[in-house]
PDB file of N, CA and C in Angstrom:
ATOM      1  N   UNK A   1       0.842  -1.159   0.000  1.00  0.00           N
ATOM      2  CA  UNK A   1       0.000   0.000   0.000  1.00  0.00           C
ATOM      3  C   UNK A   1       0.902   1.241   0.000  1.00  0.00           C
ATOM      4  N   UNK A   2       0.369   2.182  -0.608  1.00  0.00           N
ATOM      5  CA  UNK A   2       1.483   3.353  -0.925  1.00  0.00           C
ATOM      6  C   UNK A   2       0.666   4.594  -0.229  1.00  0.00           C
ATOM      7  N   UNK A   3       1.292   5.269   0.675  1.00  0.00           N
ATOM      8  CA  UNK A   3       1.124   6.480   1.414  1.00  0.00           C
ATOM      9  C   UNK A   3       1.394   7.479   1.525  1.00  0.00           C
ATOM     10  N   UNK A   4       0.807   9.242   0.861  1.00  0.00           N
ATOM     11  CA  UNK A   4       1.577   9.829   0.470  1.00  0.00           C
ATOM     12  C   UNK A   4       1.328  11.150   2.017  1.00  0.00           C
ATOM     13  N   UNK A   5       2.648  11.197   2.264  1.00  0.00           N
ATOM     14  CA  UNK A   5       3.057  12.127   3.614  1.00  0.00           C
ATOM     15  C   UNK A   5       3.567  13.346   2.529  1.00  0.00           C
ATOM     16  N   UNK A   6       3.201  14.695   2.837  1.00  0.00           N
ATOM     17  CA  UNK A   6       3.821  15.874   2.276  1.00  0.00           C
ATOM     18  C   UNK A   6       4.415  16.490   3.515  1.00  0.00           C
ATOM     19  N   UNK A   7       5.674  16.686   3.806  1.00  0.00           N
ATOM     20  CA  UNK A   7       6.436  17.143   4.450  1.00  0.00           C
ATOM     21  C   UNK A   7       8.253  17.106   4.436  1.00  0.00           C
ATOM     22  N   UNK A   8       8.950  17.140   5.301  1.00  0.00           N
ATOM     23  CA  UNK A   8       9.801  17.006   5.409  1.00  0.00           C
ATOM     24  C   UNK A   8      10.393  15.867   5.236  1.00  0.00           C
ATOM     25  N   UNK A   9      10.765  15.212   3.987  1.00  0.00           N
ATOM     26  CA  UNK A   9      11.509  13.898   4.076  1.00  0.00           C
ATOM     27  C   UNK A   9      12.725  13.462   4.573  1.00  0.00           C
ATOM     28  N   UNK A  10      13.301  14.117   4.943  1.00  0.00           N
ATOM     29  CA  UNK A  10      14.427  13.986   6.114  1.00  0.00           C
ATOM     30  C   UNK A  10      14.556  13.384   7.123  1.00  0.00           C
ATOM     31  N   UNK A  11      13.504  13.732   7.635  1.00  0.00           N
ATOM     32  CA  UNK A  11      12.370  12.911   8.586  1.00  0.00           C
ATOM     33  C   UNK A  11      11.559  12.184   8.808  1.00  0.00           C
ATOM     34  N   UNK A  12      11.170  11.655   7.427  1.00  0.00           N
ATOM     35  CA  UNK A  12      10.136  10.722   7.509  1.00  0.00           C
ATOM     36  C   UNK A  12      10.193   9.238   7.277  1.00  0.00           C
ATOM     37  N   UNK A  13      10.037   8.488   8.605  1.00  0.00           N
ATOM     38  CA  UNK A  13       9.815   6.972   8.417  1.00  0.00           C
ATOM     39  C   UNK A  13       9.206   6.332   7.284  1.00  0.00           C
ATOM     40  N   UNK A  14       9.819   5.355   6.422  1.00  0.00           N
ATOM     41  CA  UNK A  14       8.773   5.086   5.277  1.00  0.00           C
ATOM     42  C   UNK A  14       9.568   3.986   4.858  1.00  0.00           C
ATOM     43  N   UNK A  15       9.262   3.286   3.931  1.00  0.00           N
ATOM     44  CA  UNK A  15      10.325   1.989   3.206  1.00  0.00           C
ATOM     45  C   UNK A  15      10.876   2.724   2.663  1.00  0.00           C
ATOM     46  N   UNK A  16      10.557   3.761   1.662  1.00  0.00           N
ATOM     47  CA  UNK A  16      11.402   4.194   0.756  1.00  0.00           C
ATOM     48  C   UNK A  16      10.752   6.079   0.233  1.00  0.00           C
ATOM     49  N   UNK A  17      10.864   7.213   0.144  1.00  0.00           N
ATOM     50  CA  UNK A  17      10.771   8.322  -0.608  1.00  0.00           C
ATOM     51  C   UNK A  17      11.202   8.763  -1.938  1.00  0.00           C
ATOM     52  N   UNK A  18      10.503   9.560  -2.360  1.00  0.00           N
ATOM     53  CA  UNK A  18      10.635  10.045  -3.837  1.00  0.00           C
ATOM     54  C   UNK A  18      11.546  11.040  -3.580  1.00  0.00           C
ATOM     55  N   UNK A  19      12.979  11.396  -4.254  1.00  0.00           N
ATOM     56  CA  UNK A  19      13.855  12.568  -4.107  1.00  0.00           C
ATOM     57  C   UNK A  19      13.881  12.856  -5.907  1.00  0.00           C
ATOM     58  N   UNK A  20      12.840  13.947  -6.235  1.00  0.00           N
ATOM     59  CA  UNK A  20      12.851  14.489  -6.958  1.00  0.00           C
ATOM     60  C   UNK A  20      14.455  14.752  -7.640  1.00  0.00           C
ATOM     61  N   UNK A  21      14.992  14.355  -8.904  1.00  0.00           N
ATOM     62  CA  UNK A  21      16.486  15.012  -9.440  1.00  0.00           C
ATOM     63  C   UNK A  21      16.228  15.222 -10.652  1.00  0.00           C
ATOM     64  N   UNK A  22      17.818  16.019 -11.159  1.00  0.00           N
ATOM     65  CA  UNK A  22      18.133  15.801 -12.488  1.00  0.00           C
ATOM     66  C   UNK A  22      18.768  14.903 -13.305  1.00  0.00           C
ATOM     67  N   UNK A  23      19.095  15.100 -14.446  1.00  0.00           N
ATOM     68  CA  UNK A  23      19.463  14.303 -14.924  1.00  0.00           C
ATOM     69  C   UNK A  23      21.031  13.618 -14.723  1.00  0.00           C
ATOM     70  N   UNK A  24      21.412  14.198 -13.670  1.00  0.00           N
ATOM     71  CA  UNK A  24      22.465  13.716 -12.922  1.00  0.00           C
ATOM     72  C   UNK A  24      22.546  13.214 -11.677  1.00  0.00           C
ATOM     73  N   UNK A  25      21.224  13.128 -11.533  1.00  0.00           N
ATOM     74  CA  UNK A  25      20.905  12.580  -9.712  1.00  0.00           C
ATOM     75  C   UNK A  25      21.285  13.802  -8.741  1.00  0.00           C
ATOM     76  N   UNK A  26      20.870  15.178  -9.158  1.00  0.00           N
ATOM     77  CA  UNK A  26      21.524  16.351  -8.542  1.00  0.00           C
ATOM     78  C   UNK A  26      20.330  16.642  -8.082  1.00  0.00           C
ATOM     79  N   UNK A  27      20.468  17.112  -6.440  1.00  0.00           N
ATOM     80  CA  UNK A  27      18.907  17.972  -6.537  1.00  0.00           C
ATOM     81  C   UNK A  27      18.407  19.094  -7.204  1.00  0.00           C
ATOM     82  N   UNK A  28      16.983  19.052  -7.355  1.00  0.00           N
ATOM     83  CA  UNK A  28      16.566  20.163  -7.930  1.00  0.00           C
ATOM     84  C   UNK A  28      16.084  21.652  -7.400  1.00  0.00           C
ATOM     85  N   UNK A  29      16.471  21.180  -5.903  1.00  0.00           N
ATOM     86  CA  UNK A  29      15.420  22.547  -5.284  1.00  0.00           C
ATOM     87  C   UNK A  29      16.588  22.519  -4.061  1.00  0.00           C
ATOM     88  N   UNK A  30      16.413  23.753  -3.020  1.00  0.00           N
ATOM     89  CA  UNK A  30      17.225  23.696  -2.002  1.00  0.00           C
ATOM     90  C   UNK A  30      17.577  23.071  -0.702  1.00  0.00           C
ATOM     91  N   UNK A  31      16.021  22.257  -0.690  1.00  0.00           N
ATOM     92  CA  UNK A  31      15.189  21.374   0.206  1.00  0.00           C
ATOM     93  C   UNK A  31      15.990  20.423   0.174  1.00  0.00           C
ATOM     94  N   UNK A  32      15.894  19.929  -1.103  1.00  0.00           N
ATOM     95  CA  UNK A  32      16.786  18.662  -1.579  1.00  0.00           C
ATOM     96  C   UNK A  32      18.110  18.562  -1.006  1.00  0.00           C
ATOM     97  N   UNK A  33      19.033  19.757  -1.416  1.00  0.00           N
ATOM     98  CA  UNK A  33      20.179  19.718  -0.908  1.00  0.00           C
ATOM     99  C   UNK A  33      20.339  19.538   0.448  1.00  0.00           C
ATOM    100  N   UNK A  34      19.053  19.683   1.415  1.00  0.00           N
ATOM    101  CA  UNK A  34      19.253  19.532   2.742  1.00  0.00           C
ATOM    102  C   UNK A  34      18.965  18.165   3.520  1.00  0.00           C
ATOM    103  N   UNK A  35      18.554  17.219   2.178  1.00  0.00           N
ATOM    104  CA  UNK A  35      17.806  15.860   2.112  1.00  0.00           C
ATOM    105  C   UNK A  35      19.193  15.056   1.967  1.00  0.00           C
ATOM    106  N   UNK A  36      19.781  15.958   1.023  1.00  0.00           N
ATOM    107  CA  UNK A  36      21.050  15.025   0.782  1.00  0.00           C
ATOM    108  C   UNK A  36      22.464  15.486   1.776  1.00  0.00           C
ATOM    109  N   UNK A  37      22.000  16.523   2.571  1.00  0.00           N
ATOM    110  CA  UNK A  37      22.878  16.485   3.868  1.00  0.00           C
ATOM    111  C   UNK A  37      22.986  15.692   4.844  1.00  0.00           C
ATOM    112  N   UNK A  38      21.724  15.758   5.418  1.00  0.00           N
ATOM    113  CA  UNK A  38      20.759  14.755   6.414  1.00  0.00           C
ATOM    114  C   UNK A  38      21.280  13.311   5.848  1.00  0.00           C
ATOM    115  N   UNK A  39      21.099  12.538   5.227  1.00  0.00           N
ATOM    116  CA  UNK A  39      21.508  11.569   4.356  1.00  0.00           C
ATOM    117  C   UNK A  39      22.977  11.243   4.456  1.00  0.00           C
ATOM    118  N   UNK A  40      23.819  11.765   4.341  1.00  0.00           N
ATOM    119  CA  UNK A  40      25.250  11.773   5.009  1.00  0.00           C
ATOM    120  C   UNK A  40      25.689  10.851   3.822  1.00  0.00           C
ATOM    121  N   UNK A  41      27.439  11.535   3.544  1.00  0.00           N
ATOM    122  CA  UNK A  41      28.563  11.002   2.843  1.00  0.00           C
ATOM    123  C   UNK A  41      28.018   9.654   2.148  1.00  0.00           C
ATOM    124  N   UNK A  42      27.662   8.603   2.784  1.00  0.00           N
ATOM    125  CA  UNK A  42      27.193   7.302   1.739  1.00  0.00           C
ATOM    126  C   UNK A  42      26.290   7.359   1.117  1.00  0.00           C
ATOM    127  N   UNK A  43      25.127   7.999   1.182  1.00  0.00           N
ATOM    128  CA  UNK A  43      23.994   8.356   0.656  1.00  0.00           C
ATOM    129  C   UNK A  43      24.515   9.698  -0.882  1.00  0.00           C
ATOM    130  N   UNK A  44      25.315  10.534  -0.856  1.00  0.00           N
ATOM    131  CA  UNK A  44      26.177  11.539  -1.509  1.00  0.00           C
ATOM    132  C   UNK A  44      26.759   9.998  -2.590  1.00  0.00           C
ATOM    133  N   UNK A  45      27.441   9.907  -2.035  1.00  0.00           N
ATOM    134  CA  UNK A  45      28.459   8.721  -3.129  1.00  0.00           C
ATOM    135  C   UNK A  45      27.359   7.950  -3.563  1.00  0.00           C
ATOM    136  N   UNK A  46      26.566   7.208  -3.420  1.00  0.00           N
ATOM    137  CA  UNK A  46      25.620   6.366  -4.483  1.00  0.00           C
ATOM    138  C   UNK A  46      24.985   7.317  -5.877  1.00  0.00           C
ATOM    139  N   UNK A  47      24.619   8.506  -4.963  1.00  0.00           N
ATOM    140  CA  UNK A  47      24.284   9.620  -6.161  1.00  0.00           C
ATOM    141  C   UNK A  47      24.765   9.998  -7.152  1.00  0.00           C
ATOM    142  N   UNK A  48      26.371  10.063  -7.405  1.00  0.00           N
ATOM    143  CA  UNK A  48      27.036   9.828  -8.310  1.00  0.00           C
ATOM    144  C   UNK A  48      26.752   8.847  -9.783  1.00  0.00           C
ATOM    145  N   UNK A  49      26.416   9.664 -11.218  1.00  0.00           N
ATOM    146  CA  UNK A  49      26.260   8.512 -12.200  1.00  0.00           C
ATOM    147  C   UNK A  49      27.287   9.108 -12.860  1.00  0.00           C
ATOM    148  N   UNK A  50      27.824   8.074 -14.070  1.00  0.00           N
ATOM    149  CA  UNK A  50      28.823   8.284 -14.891  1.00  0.00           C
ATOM    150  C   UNK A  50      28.201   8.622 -16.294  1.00  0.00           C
ATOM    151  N   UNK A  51      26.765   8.694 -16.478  1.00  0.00           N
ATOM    152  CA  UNK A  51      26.636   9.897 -17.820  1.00  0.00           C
ATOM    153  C   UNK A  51      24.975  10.011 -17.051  1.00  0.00           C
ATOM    154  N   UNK A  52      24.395  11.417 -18.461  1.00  0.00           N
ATOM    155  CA  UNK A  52      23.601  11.564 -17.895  1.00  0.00           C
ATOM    156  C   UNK A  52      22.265  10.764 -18.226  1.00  0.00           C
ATOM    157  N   UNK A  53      21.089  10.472 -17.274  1.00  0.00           N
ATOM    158  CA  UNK A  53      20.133  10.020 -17.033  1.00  0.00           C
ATOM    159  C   UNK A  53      18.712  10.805 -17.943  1.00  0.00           C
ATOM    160  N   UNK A  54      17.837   9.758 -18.504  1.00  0.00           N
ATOM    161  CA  UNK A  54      16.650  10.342 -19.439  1.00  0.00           C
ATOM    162  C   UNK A  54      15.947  10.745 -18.290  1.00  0.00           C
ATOM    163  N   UNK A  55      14.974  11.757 -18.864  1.00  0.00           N
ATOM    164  CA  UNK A  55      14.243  12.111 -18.274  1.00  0.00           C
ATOM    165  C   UNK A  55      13.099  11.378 -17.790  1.00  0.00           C
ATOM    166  N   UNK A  56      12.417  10.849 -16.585  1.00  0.00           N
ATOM    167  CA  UNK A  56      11.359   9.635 -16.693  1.00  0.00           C
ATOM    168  C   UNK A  56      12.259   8.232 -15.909  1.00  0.00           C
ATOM    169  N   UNK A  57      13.642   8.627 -16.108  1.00  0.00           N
ATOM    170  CA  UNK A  57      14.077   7.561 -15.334  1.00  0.00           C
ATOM    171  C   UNK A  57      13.668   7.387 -13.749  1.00  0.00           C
ATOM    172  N   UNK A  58      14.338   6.349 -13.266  1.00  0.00           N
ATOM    173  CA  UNK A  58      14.523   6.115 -11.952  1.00  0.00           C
ATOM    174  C   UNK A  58      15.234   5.197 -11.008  1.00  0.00           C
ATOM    175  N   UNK A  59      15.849   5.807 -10.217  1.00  0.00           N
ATOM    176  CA  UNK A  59      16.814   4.880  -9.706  1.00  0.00           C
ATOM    177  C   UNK A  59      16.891   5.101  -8.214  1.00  0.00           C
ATOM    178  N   UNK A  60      16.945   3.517  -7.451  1.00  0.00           N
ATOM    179  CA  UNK A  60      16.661   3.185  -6.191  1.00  0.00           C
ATOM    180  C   UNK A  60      17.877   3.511  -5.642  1.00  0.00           C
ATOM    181  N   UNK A  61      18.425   3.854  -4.188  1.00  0.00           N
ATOM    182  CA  UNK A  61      19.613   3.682  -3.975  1.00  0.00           C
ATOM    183  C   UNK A  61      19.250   3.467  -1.778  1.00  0.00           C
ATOM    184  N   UNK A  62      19.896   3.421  -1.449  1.00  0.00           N
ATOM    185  CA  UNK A  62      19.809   3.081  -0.055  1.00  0.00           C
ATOM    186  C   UNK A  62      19.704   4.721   0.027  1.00  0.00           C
ATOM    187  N   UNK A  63      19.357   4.630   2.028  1.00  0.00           N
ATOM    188  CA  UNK A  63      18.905   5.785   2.228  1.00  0.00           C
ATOM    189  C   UNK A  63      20.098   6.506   2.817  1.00  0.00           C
ATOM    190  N   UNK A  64      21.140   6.026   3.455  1.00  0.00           N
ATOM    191  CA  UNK A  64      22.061   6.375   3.902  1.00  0.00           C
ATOM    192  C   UNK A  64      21.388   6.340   5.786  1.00  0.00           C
ATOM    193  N   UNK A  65      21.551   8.143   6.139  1.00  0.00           N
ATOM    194  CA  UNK A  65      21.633   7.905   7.466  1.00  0.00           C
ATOM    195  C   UNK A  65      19.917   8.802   7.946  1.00  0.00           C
ATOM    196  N   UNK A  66      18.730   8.722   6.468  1.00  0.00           N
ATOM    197  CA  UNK A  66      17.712   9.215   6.399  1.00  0.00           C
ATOM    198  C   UNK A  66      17.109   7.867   7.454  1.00  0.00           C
ATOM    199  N   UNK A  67      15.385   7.929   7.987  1.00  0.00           N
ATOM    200  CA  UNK A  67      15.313   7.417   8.621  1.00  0.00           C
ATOM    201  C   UNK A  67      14.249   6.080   7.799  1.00  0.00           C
ATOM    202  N   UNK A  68      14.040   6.394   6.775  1.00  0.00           N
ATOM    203  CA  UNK A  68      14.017   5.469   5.668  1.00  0.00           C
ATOM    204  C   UNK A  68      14.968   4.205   5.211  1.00  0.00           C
ATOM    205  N   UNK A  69      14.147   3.347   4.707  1.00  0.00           N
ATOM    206  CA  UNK A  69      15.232   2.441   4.089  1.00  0.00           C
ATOM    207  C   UNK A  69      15.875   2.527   2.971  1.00  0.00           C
ATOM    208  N   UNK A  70      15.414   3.169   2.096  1.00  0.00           N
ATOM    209  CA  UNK A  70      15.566   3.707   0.105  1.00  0.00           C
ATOM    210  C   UNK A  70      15.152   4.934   0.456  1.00  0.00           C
ATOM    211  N   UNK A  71      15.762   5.569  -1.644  1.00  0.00           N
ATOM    212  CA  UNK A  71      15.528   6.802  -1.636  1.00  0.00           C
ATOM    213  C   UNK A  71      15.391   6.202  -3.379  1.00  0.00           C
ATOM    214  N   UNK A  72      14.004   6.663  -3.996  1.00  0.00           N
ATOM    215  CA  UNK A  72      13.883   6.433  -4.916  1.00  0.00           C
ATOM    216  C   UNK A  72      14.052   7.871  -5.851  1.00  0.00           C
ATOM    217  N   UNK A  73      15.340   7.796  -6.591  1.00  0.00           N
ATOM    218  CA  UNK A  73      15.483   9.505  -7.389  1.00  0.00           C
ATOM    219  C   UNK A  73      14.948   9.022  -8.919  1.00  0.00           C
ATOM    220  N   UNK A  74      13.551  10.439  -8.532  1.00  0.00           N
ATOM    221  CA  UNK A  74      12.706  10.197 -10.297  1.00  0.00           C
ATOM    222  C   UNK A  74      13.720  11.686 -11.528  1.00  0.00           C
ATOM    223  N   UNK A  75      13.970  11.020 -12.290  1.00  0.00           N
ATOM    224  CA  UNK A  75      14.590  12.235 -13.123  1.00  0.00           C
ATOM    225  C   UNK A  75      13.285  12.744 -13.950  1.00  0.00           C
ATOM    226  N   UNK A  76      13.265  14.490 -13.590  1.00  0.00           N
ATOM    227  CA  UNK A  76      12.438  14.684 -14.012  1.00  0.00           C
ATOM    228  C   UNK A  76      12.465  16.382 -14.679  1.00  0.00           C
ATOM    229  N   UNK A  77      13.759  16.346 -15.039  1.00  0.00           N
ATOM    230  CA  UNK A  77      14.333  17.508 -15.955  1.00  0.00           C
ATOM    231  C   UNK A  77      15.911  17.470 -16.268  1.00  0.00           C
ATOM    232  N   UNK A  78      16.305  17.818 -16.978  1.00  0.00           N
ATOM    233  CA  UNK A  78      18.154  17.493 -17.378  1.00  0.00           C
ATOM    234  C   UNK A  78      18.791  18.679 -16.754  1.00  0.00           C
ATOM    235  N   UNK A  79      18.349  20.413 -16.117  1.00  0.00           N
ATOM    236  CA  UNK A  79      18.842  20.559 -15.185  1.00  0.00           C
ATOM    237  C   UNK A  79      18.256  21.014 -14.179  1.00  0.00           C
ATOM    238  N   UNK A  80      18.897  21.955 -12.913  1.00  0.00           N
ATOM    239  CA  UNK A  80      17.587  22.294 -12.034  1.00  0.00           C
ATOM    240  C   UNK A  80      16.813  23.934 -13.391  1.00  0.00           C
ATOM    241  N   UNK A  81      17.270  24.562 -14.299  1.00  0.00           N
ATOM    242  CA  UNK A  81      16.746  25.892 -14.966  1.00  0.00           C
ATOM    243  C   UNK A  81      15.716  24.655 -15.893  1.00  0.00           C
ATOM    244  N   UNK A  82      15.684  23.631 -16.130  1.00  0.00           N
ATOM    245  CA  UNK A  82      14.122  23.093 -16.721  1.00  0.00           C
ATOM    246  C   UNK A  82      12.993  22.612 -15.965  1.00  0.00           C
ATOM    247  N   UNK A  83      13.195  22.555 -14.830  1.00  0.00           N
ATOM    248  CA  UNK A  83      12.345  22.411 -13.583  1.00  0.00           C
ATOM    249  C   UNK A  83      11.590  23.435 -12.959  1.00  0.00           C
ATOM    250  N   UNK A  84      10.201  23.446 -13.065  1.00  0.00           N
ATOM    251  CA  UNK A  84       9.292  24.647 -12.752  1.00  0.00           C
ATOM    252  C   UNK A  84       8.274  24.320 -12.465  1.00  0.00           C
ATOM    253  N   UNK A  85       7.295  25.150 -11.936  1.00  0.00           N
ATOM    254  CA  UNK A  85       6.323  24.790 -11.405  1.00  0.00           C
ATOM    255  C   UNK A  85       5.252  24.436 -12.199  1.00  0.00           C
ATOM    256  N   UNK A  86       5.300  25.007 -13.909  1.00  0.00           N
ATOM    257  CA  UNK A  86       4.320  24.720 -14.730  1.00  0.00           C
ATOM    258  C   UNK A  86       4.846  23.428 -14.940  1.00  0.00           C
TER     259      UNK A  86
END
């Protein structure tokens, strides 16, 4: 069953969260960057890809030191200037 919490994912218990990226597994917003602080150094190094990612992709990776088990990153623009609210 899938449960959708709007808040702070940093914080939130769950099997796994959606971390919105680009097409480099980069965050897209500033939030993010604070998702991938929280998350700590091992969680940073999985994020790393060696080219870039289609748009529509997705890729699972552990959560690091979030309180989650996964962090599922949906690519959903090639950088953060194609990402908007329309």
């Amino acid at each position: 069953m899938i449960h959708v919490v709007v808040g702070d994912l940093a914080s939130t218990v769950a099997d796994a969260v959606v971390r919105p990226a680009n097409s480099r597994l980069e965050p897209i917003h500033p939030a993010l960057r604070r998702l991938d602080e929280a998350a700590g150094p091992r969680f940073q190094e999985q994020c790393r890809v060696q080219w870039e990612l289609g748009v529509g992709a997705a890729v699972v990776t552990r959560a690091g030191d979030l309180p989650a088990e996964f962090v599922i990153h949906a690519v959903i623009g090639t950088s953060p200037d194609t990402v908007s609210a329309d």
